[in-house]
Protein backbone atom coordinates (compact mmCIF):
# COMPACT_ATOMS: atom_id res chain seq x y z
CA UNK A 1 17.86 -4.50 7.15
CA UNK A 2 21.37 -4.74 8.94
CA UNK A 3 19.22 -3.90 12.21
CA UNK A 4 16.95 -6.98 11.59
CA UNK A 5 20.11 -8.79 10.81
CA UNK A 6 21.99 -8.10 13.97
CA UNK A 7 18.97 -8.51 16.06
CA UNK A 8 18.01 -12.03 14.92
CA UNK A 9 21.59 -13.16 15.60
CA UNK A 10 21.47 -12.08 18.97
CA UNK A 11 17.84 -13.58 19.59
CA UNK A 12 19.37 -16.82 18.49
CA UNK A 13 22.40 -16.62 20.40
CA UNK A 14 20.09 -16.10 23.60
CA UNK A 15 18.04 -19.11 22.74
CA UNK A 16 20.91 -21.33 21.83
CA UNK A 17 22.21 -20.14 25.27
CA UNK A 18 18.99 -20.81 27.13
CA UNK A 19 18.51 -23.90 25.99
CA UNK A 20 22.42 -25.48 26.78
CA UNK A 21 22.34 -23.59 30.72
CA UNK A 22 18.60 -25.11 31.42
CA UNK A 23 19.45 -28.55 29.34
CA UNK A 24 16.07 -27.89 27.33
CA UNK A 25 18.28 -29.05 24.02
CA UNK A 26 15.42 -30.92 22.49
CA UNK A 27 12.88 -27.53 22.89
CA UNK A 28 16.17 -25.33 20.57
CA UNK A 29 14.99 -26.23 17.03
CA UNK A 30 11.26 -25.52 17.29
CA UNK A 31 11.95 -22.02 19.04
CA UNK A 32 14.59 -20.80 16.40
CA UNK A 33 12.35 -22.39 13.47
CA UNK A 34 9.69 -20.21 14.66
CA UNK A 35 11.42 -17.11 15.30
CA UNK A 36 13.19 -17.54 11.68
CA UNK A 37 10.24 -17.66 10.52
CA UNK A 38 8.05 -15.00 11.97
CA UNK A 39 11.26 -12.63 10.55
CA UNK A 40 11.07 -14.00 7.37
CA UNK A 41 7.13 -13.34 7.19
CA UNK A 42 8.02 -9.54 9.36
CA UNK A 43 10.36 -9.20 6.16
CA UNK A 44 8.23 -10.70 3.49
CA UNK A 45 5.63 -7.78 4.24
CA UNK A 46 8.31 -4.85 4.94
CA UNK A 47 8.90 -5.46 1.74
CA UNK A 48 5.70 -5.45 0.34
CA UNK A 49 4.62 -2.40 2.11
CA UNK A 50 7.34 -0.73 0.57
CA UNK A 51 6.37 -1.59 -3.12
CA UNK A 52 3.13 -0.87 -2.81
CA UNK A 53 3.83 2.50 -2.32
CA UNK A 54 3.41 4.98 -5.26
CA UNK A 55 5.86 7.43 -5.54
CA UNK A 56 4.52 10.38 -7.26
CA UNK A 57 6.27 11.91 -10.26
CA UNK A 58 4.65 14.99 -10.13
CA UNK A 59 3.36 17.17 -6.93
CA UNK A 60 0.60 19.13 -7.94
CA UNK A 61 -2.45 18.79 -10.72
CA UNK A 62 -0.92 21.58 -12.50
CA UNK A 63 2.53 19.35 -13.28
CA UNK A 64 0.10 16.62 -14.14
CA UNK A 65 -2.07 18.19 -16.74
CA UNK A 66 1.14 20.12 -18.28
CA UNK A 67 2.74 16.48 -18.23
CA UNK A 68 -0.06 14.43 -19.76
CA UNK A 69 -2.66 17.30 -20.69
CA UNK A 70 -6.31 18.28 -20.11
CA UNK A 71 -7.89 15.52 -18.34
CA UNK A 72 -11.52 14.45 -19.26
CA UNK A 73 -12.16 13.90 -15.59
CA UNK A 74 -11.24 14.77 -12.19
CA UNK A 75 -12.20 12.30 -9.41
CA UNK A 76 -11.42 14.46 -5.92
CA UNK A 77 -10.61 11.99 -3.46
CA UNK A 78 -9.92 14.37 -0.56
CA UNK A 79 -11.12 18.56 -0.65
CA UNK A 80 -8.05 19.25 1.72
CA UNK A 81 -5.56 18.12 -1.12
CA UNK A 82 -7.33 18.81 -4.32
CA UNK A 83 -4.30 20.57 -5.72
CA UNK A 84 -2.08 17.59 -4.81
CA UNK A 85 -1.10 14.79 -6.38
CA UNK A 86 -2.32 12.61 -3.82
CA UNK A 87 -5.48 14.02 -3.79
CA UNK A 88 -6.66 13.39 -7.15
CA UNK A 89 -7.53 10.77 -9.49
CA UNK A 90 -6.80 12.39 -13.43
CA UNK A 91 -9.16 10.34 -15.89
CA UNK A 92 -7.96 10.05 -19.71
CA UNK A 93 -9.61 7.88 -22.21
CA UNK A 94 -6.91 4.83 -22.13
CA UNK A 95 -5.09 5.41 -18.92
CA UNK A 96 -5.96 7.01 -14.97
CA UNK A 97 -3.18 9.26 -13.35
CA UNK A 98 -3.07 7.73 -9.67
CA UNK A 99 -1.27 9.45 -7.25
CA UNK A 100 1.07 11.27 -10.15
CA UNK A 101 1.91 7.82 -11.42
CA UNK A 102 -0.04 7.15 -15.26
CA UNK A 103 -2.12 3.63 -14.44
CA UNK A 104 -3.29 1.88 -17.63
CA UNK A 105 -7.00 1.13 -17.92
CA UNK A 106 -6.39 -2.13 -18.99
CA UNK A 107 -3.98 -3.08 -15.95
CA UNK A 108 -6.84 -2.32 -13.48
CA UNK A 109 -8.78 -5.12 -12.36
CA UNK A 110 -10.53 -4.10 -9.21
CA UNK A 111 -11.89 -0.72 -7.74
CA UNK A 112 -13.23 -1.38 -3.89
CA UNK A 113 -12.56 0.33 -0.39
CA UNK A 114 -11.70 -0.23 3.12
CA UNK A 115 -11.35 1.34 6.42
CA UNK A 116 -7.88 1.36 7.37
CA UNK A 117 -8.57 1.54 11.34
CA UNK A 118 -8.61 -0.66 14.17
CA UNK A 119 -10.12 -0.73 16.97
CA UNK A 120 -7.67 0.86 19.01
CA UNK A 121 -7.10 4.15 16.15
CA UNK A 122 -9.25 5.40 13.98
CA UNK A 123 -7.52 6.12 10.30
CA UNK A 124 -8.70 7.31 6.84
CA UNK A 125 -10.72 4.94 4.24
CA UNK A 126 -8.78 3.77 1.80
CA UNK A 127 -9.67 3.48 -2.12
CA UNK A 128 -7.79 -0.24 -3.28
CA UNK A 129 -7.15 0.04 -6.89
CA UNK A 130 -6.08 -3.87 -7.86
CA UNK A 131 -3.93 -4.08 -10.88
CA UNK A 132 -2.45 -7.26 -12.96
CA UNK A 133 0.77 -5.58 -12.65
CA UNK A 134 3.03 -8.03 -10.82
CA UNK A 135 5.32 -5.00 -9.44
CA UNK A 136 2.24 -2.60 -8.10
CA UNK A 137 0.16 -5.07 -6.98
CA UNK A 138 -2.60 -3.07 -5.11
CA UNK A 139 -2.75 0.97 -4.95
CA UNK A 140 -3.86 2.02 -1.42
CA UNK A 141 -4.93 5.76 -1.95
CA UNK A 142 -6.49 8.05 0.98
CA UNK A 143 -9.86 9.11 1.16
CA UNK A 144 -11.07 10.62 3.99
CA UNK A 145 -12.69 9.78 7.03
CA UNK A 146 -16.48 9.32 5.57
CA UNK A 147 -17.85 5.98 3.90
CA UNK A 148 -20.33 7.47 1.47
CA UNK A 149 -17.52 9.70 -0.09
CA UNK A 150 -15.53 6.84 -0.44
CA UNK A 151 -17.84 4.42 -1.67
CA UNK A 152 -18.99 7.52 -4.40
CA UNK A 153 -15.56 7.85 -5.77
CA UNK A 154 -14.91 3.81 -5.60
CA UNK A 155 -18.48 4.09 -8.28
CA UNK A 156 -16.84 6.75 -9.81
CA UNK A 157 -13.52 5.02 -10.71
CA UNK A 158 -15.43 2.10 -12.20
CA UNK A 159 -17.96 4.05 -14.11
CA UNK A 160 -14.63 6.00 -15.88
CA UNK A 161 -13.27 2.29 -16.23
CA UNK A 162 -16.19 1.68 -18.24
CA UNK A 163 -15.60 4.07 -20.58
């Protein structure tokens, strides 16, 4: 944050600067409007990348279960961390335990997916779990590389919602 800070005042500094040597005065307010607010937006989703992320409170499936108990389902979302927290969805009957935080059925109001990559990198598909909670938001959770296994345990997290 004090980076970003520091940074901006020196970006308008230069600009201020440009514009009184080159006598472009009337081109000043436009420029720093802009750059204010392409921070404020750079800030605005720093932010919001950094509350959507779900910090577990347990590490492994075995804290889980001997924190909330036997779950009646197991949703794998990735084979190479099925002892993890973050590699598992626990189902109970009222409540899901996503990425070792407990999720209310009730709070969820969308299950879909998405592939995280761009063009230019290729990166995991991504399970979004959409909640009503103002403070989560949307749960971004890992799933592999392959859209059929990701689509099957999108199903699978809205068939348990059923129930």
């Amino acid at each position: 944050m004090k980076q970003s800070i520091i940074l901006s005042v020196i970006i308008v500094a230069l600009i201020v600067l440009y514009a009184y040597f080159t006598d472009n005065n009337h081109d000043i307010l436009p420029l720093i409007g802009c750059f204010l607010f392409a921070l404020y937006m750079n800030e605005k989703h720093r932010r919001r990348k950094a509350d959507d992320t779900v910090k577990p409170s347990a590490m492994t499936v075995d804290e889980l279960t001997a924190q909330y108990g036997e779950p009646e389902d197991v949703i794998l979302l990735d084979a190479t961390r099925g002892n993890e927290a973050m590699g598992v969805i626990l189902v109970y009957k009222n409540f899901l335990v996503v990425e070792g935080r407990r999720l209310d059925k009730s709070a969820i109001t969308d299950v879909t997916f998405n592939n995280s990559g761009t063009p230019y990198a290729r990166d995991e598909y991504q399970v979004i779990i959409a909640t009503n909670i103002p403070e989560i938001g949307y749960i971004h959770v890992k799933a592999g590389y392959d859209v059929a296994w990701t689509k099957g345990v999108a199903e699978e997290i809205r068939k348990n919602l059923e129930n």
